[in-house]
C-alpha atoms as a PDB file:
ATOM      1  CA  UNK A   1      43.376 109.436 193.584  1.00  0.00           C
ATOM      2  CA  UNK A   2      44.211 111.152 190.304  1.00  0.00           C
ATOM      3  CA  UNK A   3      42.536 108.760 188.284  1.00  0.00           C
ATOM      4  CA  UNK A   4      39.201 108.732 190.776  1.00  0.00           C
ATOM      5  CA  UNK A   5      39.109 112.898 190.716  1.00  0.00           C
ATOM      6  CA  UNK A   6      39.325 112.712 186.699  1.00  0.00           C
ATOM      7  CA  UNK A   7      36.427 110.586 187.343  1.00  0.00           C
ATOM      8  CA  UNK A   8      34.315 112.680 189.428  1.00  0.00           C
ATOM      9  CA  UNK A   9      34.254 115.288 186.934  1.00  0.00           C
ATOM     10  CA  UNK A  10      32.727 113.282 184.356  1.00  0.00           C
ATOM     11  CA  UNK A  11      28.811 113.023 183.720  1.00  0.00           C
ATOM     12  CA  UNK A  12      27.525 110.793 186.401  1.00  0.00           C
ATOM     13  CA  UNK A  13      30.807 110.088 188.282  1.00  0.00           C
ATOM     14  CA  UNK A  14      30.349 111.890 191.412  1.00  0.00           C
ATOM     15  CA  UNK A  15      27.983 109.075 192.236  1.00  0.00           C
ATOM     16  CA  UNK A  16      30.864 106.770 192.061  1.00  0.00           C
ATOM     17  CA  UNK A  17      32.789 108.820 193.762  1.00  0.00           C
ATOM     18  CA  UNK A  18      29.963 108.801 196.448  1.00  0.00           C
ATOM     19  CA  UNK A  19      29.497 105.437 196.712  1.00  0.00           C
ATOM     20  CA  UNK A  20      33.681 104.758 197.264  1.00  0.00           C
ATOM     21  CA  UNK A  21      33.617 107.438 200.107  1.00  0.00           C
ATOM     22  CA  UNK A  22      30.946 105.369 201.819  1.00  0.00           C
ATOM     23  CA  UNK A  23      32.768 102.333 201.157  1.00  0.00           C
ATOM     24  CA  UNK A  24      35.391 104.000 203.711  1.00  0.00           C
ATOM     25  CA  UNK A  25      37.912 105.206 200.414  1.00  0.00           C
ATOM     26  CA  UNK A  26      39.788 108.448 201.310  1.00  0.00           C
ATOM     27  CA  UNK A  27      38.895 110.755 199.269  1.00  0.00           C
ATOM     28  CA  UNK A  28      40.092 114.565 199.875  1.00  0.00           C
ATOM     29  CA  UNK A  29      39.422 116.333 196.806  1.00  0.00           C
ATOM     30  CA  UNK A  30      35.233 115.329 197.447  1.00  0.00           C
ATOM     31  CA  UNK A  31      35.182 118.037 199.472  1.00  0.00           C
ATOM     32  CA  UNK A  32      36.050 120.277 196.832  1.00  0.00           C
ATOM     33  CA  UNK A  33      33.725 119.030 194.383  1.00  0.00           C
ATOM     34  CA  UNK A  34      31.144 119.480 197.340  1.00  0.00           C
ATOM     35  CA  UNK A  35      32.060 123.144 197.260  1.00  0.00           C
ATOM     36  CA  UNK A  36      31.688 123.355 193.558  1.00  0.00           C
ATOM     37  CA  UNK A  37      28.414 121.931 193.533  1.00  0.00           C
ATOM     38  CA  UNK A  38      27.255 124.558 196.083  1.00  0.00           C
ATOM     39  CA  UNK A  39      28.207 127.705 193.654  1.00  0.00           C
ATOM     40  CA  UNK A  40      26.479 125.742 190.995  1.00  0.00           C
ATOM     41  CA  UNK A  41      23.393 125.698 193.205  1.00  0.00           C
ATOM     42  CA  UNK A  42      23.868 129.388 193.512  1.00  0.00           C
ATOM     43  CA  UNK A  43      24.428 130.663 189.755  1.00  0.00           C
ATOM     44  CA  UNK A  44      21.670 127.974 188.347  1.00  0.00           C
ATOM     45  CA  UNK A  45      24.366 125.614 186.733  1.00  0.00           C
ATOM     46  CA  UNK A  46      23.414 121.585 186.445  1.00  0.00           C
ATOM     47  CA  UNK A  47      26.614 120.259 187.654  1.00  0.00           C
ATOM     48  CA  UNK A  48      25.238 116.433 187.463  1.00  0.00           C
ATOM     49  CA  UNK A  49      24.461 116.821 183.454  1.00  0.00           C
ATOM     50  CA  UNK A  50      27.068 118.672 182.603  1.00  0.00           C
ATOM     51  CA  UNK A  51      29.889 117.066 184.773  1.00  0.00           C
ATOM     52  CA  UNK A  52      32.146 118.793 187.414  1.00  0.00           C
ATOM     53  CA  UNK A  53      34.673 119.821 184.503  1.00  0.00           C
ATOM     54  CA  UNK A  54      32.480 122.423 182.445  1.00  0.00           C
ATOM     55  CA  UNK A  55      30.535 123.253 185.824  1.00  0.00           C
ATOM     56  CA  UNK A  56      33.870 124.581 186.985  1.00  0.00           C
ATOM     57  CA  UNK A  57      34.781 126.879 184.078  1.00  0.00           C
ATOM     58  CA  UNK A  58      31.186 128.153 183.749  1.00  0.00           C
ATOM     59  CA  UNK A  59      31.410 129.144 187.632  1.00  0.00           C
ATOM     60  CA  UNK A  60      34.568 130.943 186.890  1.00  0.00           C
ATOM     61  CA  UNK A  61      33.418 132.719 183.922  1.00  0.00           C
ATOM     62  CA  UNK A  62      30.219 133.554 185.660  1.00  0.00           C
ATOM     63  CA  UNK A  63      32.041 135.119 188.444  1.00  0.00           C
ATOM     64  CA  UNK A  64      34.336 136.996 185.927  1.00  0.00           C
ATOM     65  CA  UNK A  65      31.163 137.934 183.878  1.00  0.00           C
ATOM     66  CA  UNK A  66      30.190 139.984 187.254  1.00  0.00           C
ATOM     67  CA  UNK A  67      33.039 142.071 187.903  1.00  0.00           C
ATOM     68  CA  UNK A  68      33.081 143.258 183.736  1.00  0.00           C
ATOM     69  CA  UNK A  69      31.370 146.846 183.358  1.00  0.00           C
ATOM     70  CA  UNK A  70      28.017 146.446 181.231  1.00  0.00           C
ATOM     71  CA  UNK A  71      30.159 147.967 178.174  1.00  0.00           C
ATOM     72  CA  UNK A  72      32.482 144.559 178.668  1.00  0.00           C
ATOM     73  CA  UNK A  73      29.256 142.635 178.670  1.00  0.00           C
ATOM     74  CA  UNK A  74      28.120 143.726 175.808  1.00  0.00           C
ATOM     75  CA  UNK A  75      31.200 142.984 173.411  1.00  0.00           C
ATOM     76  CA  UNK A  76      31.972 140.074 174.927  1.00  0.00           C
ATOM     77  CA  UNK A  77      28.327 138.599 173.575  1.00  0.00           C
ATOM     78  CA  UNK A  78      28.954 140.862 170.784  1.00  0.00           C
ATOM     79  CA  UNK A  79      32.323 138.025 170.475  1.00  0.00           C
ATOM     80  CA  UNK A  80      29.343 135.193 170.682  1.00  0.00           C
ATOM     81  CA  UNK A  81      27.679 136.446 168.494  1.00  0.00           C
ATOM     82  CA  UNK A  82      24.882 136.776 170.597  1.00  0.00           C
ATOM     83  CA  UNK A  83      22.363 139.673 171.082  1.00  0.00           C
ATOM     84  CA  UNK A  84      22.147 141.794 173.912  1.00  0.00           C
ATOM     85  CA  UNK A  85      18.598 144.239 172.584  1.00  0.00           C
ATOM     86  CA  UNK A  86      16.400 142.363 174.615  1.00  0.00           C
ATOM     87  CA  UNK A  87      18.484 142.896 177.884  1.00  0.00           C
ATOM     88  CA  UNK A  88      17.524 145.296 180.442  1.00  0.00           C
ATOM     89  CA  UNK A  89      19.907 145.337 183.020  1.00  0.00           C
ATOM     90  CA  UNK A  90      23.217 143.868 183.451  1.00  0.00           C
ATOM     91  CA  UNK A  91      21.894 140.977 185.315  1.00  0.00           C
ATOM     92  CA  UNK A  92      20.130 139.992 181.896  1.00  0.00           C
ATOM     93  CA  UNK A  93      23.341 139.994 179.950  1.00  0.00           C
ATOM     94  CA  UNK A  94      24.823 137.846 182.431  1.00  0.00           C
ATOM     95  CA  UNK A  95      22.639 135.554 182.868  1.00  0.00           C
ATOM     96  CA  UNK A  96      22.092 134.941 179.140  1.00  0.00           C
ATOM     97  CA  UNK A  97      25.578 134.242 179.034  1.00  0.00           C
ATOM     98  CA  UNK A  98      25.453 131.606 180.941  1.00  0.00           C
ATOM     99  CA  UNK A  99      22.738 130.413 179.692  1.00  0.00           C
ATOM    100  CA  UNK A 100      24.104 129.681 176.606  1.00  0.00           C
ATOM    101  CA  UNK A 101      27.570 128.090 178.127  1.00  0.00           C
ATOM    102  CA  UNK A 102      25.320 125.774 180.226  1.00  0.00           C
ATOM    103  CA  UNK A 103      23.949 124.889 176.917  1.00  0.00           C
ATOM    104  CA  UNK A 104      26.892 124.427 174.826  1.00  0.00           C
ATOM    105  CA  UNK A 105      28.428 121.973 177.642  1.00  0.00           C
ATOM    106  CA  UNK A 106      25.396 120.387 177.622  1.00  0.00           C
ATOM    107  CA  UNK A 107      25.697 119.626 173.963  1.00  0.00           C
ATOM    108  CA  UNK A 108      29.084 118.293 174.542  1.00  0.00           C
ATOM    109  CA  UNK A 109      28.074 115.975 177.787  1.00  0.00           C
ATOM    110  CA  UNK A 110      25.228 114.273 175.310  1.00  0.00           C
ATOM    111  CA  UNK A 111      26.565 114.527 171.916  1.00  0.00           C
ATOM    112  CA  UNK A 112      29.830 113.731 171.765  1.00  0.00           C
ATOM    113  CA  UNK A 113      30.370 113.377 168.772  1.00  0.00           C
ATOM    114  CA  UNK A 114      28.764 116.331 167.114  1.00  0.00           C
ATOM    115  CA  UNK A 115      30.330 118.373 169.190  1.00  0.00           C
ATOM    116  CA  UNK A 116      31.657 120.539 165.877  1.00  0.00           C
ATOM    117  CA  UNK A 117      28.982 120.362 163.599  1.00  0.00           C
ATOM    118  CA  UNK A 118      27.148 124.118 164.128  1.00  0.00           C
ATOM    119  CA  UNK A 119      28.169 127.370 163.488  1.00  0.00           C
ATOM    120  CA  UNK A 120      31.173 129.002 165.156  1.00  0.00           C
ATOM    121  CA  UNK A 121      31.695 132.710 165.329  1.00  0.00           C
ATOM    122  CA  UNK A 122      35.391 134.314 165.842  1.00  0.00           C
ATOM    123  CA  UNK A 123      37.208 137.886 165.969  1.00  0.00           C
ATOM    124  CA  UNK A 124      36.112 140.876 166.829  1.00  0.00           C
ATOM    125  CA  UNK A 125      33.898 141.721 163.690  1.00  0.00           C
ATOM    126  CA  UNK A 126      32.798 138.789 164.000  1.00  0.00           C
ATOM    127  CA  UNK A 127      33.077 136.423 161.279  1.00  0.00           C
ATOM    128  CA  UNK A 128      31.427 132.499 160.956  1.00  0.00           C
ATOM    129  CA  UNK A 129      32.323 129.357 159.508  1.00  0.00           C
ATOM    130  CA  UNK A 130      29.920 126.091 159.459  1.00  0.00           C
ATOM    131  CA  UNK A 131      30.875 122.468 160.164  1.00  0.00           C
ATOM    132  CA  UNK A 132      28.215 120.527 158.999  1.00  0.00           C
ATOM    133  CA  UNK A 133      27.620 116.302 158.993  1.00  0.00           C
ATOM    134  CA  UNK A 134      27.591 114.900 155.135  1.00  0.00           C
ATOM    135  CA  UNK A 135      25.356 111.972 154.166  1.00  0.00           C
ATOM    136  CA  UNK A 136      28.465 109.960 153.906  1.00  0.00           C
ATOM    137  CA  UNK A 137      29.002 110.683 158.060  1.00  0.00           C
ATOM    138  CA  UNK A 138      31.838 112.733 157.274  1.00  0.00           C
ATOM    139  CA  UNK A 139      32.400 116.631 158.596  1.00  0.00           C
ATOM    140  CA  UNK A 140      32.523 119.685 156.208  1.00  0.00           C
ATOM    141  CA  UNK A 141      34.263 122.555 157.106  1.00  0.00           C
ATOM    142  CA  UNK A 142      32.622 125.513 154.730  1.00  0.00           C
ATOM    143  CA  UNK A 143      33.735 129.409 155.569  1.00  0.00           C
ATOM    144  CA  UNK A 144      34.543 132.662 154.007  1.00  0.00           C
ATOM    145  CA  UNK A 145      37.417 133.631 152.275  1.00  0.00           C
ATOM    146  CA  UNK A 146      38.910 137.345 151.691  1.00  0.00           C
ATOM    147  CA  UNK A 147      39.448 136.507 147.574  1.00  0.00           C
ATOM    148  CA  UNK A 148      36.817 133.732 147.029  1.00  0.00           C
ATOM    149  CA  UNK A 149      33.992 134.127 149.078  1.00  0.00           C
ATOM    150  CA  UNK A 150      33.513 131.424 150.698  1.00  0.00           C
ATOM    151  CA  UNK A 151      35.506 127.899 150.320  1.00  0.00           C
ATOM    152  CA  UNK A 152      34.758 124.415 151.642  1.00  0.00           C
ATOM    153  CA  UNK A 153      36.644 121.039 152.054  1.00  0.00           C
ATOM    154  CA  UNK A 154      36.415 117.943 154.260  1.00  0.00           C
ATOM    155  CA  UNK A 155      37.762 117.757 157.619  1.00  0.00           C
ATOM    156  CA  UNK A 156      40.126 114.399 157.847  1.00  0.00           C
ATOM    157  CA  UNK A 157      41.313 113.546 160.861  1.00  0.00           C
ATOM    158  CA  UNK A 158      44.860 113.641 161.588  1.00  0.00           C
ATOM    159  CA  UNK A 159      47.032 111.118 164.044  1.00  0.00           C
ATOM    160  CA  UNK A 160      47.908 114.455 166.435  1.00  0.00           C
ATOM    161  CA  UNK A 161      44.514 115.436 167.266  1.00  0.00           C
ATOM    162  CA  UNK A 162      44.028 118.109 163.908  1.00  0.00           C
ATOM    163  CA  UNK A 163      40.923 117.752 161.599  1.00  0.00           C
ATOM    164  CA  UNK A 164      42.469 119.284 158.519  1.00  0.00           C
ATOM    165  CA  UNK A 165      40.568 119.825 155.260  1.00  0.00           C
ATOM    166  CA  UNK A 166      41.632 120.697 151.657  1.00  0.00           C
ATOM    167  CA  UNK A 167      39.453 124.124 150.449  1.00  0.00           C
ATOM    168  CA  UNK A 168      38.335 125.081 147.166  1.00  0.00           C
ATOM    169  CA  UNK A 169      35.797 127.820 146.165  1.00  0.00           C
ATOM    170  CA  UNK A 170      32.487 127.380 144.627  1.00  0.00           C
ATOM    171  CA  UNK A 171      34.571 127.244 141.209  1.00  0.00           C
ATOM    172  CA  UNK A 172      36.621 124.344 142.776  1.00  0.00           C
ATOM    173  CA  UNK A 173      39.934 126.935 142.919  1.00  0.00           C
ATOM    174  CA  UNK A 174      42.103 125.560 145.611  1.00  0.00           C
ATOM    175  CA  UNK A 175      42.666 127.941 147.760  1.00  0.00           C
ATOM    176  CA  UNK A 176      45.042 126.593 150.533  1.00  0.00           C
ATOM    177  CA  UNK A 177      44.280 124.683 153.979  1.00  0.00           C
ATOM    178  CA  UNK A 178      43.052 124.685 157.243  1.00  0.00           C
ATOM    179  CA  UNK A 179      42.877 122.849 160.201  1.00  0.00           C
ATOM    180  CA  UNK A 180      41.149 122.779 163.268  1.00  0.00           C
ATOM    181  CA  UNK A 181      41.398 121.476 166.974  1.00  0.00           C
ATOM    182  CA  UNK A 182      38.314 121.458 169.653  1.00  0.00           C
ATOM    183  CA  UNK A 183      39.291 122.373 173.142  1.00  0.00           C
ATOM    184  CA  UNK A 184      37.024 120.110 175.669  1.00  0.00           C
ATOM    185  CA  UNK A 185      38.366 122.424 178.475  1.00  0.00           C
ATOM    186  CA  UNK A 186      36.659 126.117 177.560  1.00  0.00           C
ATOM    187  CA  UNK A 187      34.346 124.329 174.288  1.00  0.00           C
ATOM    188  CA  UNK A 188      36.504 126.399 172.062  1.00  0.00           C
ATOM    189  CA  UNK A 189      37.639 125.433 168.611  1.00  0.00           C
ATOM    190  CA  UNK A 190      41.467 126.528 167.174  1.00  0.00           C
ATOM    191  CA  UNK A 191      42.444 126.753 163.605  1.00  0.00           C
ATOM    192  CA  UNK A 192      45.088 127.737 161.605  1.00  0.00           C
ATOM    193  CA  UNK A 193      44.858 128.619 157.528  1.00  0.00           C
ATOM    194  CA  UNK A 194      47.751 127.746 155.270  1.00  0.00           C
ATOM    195  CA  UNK A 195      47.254 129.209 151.591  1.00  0.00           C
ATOM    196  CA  UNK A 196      48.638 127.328 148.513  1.00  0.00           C
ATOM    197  CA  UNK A 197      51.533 129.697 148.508  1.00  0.00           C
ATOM    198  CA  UNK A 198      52.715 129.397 151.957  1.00  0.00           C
ATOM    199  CA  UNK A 199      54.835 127.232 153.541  1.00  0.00           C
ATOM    200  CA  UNK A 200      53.803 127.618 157.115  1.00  0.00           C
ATOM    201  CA  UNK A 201      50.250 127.392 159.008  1.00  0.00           C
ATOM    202  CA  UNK A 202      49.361 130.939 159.742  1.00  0.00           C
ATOM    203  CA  UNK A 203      48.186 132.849 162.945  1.00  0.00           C
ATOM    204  CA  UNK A 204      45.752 131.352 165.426  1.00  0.00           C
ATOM    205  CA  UNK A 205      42.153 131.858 165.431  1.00  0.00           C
ATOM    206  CA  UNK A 206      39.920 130.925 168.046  1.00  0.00           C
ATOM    207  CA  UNK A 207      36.283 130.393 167.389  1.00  0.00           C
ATOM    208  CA  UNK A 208      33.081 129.850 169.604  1.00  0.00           C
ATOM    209  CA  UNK A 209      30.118 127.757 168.903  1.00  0.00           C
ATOM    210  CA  UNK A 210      26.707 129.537 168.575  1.00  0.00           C
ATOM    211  CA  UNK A 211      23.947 128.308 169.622  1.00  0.00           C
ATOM    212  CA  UNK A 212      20.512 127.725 167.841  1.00  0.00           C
ATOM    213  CA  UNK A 213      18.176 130.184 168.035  1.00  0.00           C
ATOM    214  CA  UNK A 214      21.367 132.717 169.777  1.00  0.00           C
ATOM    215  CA  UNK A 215      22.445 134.489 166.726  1.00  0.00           C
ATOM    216  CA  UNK A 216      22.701 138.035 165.964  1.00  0.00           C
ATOM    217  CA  UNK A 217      22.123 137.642 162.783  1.00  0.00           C
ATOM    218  CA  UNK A 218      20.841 135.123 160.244  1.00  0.00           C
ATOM    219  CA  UNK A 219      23.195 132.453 159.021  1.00  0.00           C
ATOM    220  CA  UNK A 220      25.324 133.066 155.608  1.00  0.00           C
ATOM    221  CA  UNK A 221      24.231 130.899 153.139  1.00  0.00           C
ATOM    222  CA  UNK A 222      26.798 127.611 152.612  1.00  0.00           C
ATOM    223  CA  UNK A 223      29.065 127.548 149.604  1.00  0.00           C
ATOM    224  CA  UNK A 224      27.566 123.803 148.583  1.00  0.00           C
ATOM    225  CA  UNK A 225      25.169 121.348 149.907  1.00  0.00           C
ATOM    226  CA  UNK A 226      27.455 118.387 150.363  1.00  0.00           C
ATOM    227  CA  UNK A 227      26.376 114.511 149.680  1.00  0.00           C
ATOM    228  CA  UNK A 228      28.194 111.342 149.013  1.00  0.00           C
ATOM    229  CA  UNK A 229      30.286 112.070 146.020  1.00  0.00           C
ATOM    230  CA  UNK A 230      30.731 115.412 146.267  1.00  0.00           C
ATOM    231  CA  UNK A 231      34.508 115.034 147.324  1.00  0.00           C
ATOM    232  CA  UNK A 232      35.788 113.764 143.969  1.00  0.00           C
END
């Protein structure tokens, strides 16, 4: 039953599911994705495309979106980096929240594995990063720096789930590491950043994907244009 639930919440699995309840399977937990799907109807979410996972967290955060004040609202899209001139009334805020969650799960359901590549905003200021897609097919983590301005390195991916790269400046100064972990469950990325002088990773940072066309502001410019044999 585990197994079949896990299932369900993929893209396209609550067919299956469907189709083993009619078969005469027991399945209690349908019920509850037959609840799910009703809210989904109600806040405008596409459970089917986006699978029962991110439909559930996006229902949640919707309904926590309408008990915050319109103050709330505001810095929490101020956190997405997203803009909140053009909206009216608190409804508007809200909704363009979601919007742009629906979106970013969206993303994930269809393309897998680009899932990273983008722009991702963190902290309360807040600050970017890019992960971009070299010609060679491998990912380029390129973000600022409080000395350097802003370093890059390639992300490598590690046995325990870390994509860690190796960062210099735009003088090729190595400045330290940093690694970095996507979350499937809230489409969230962790890092930590280890300088050349420390010893341990330091604090976490979590960061948030924004989406095209969402910004508040225009895009900083990236520290190198990256192509096969740039890494040497």
């Amino acid at each position: 039953d585990g197994f079949l639930a896990q299932a369900a919440a993929a893209v396209n699995g609550r067919a299956v599911a469907e189709a083993l309840a009619q078969a005469g399977v027991n399945l209690p937990w349908l019920s509850a994705c037959e609840a799910l799907e009703g809210q989904c109807v109600a806040f405008g979410i596409p459970c089917a495309s986006i699978g029962t996972t991110a439909a559930a967290r996006i229902v949640a955060e919707s309904e926590r979106w309408e008990r915050m004040s319109v103050k709330e609202l505001r810095e929490e899209s101020k956190s997405r980096m997203l803009s909140t001139h053009a909206c009216v009334e608190k409804v508007d805020i809200v909704r363009q929240l979601r919007e742009v969650s629906i979106a970013q799960a969206r993303e994930a359901a269809e393309r897998p594995d680009d899932v990273l590549v983008g722009k991702w905003c963190y902290g309360s200021s807040p600050k970017e990063y890019l992960i971009n897609r070299g010609s060679d097919g491998a990912l380029y983590f390129d973000g600022p720096h409080s000395t350097c301005g802003r370093v890059s390195g390639v992300l490598e991916s590690q046995e325990d789930g870390w994509l860690i790269a190796e960062l210099v400046s735009i003088s090729d100064v190595s400045v330290g590491r940093i690694r970095l972990r996507f979350s499937g469950a809230d489409l969230t990325v962790l890092s930590n950043f280890r300088s050349s002088t420390m010893q341990d990773w330091g604090r976490d940072t979590v960061a948030r994907k924004v989406m095209q066309g969402s910004q508040a502001g225009a895009p900083a410019a990236p520290a190198r244009q990256w192509t096969t044999g740039d890494q040497s």
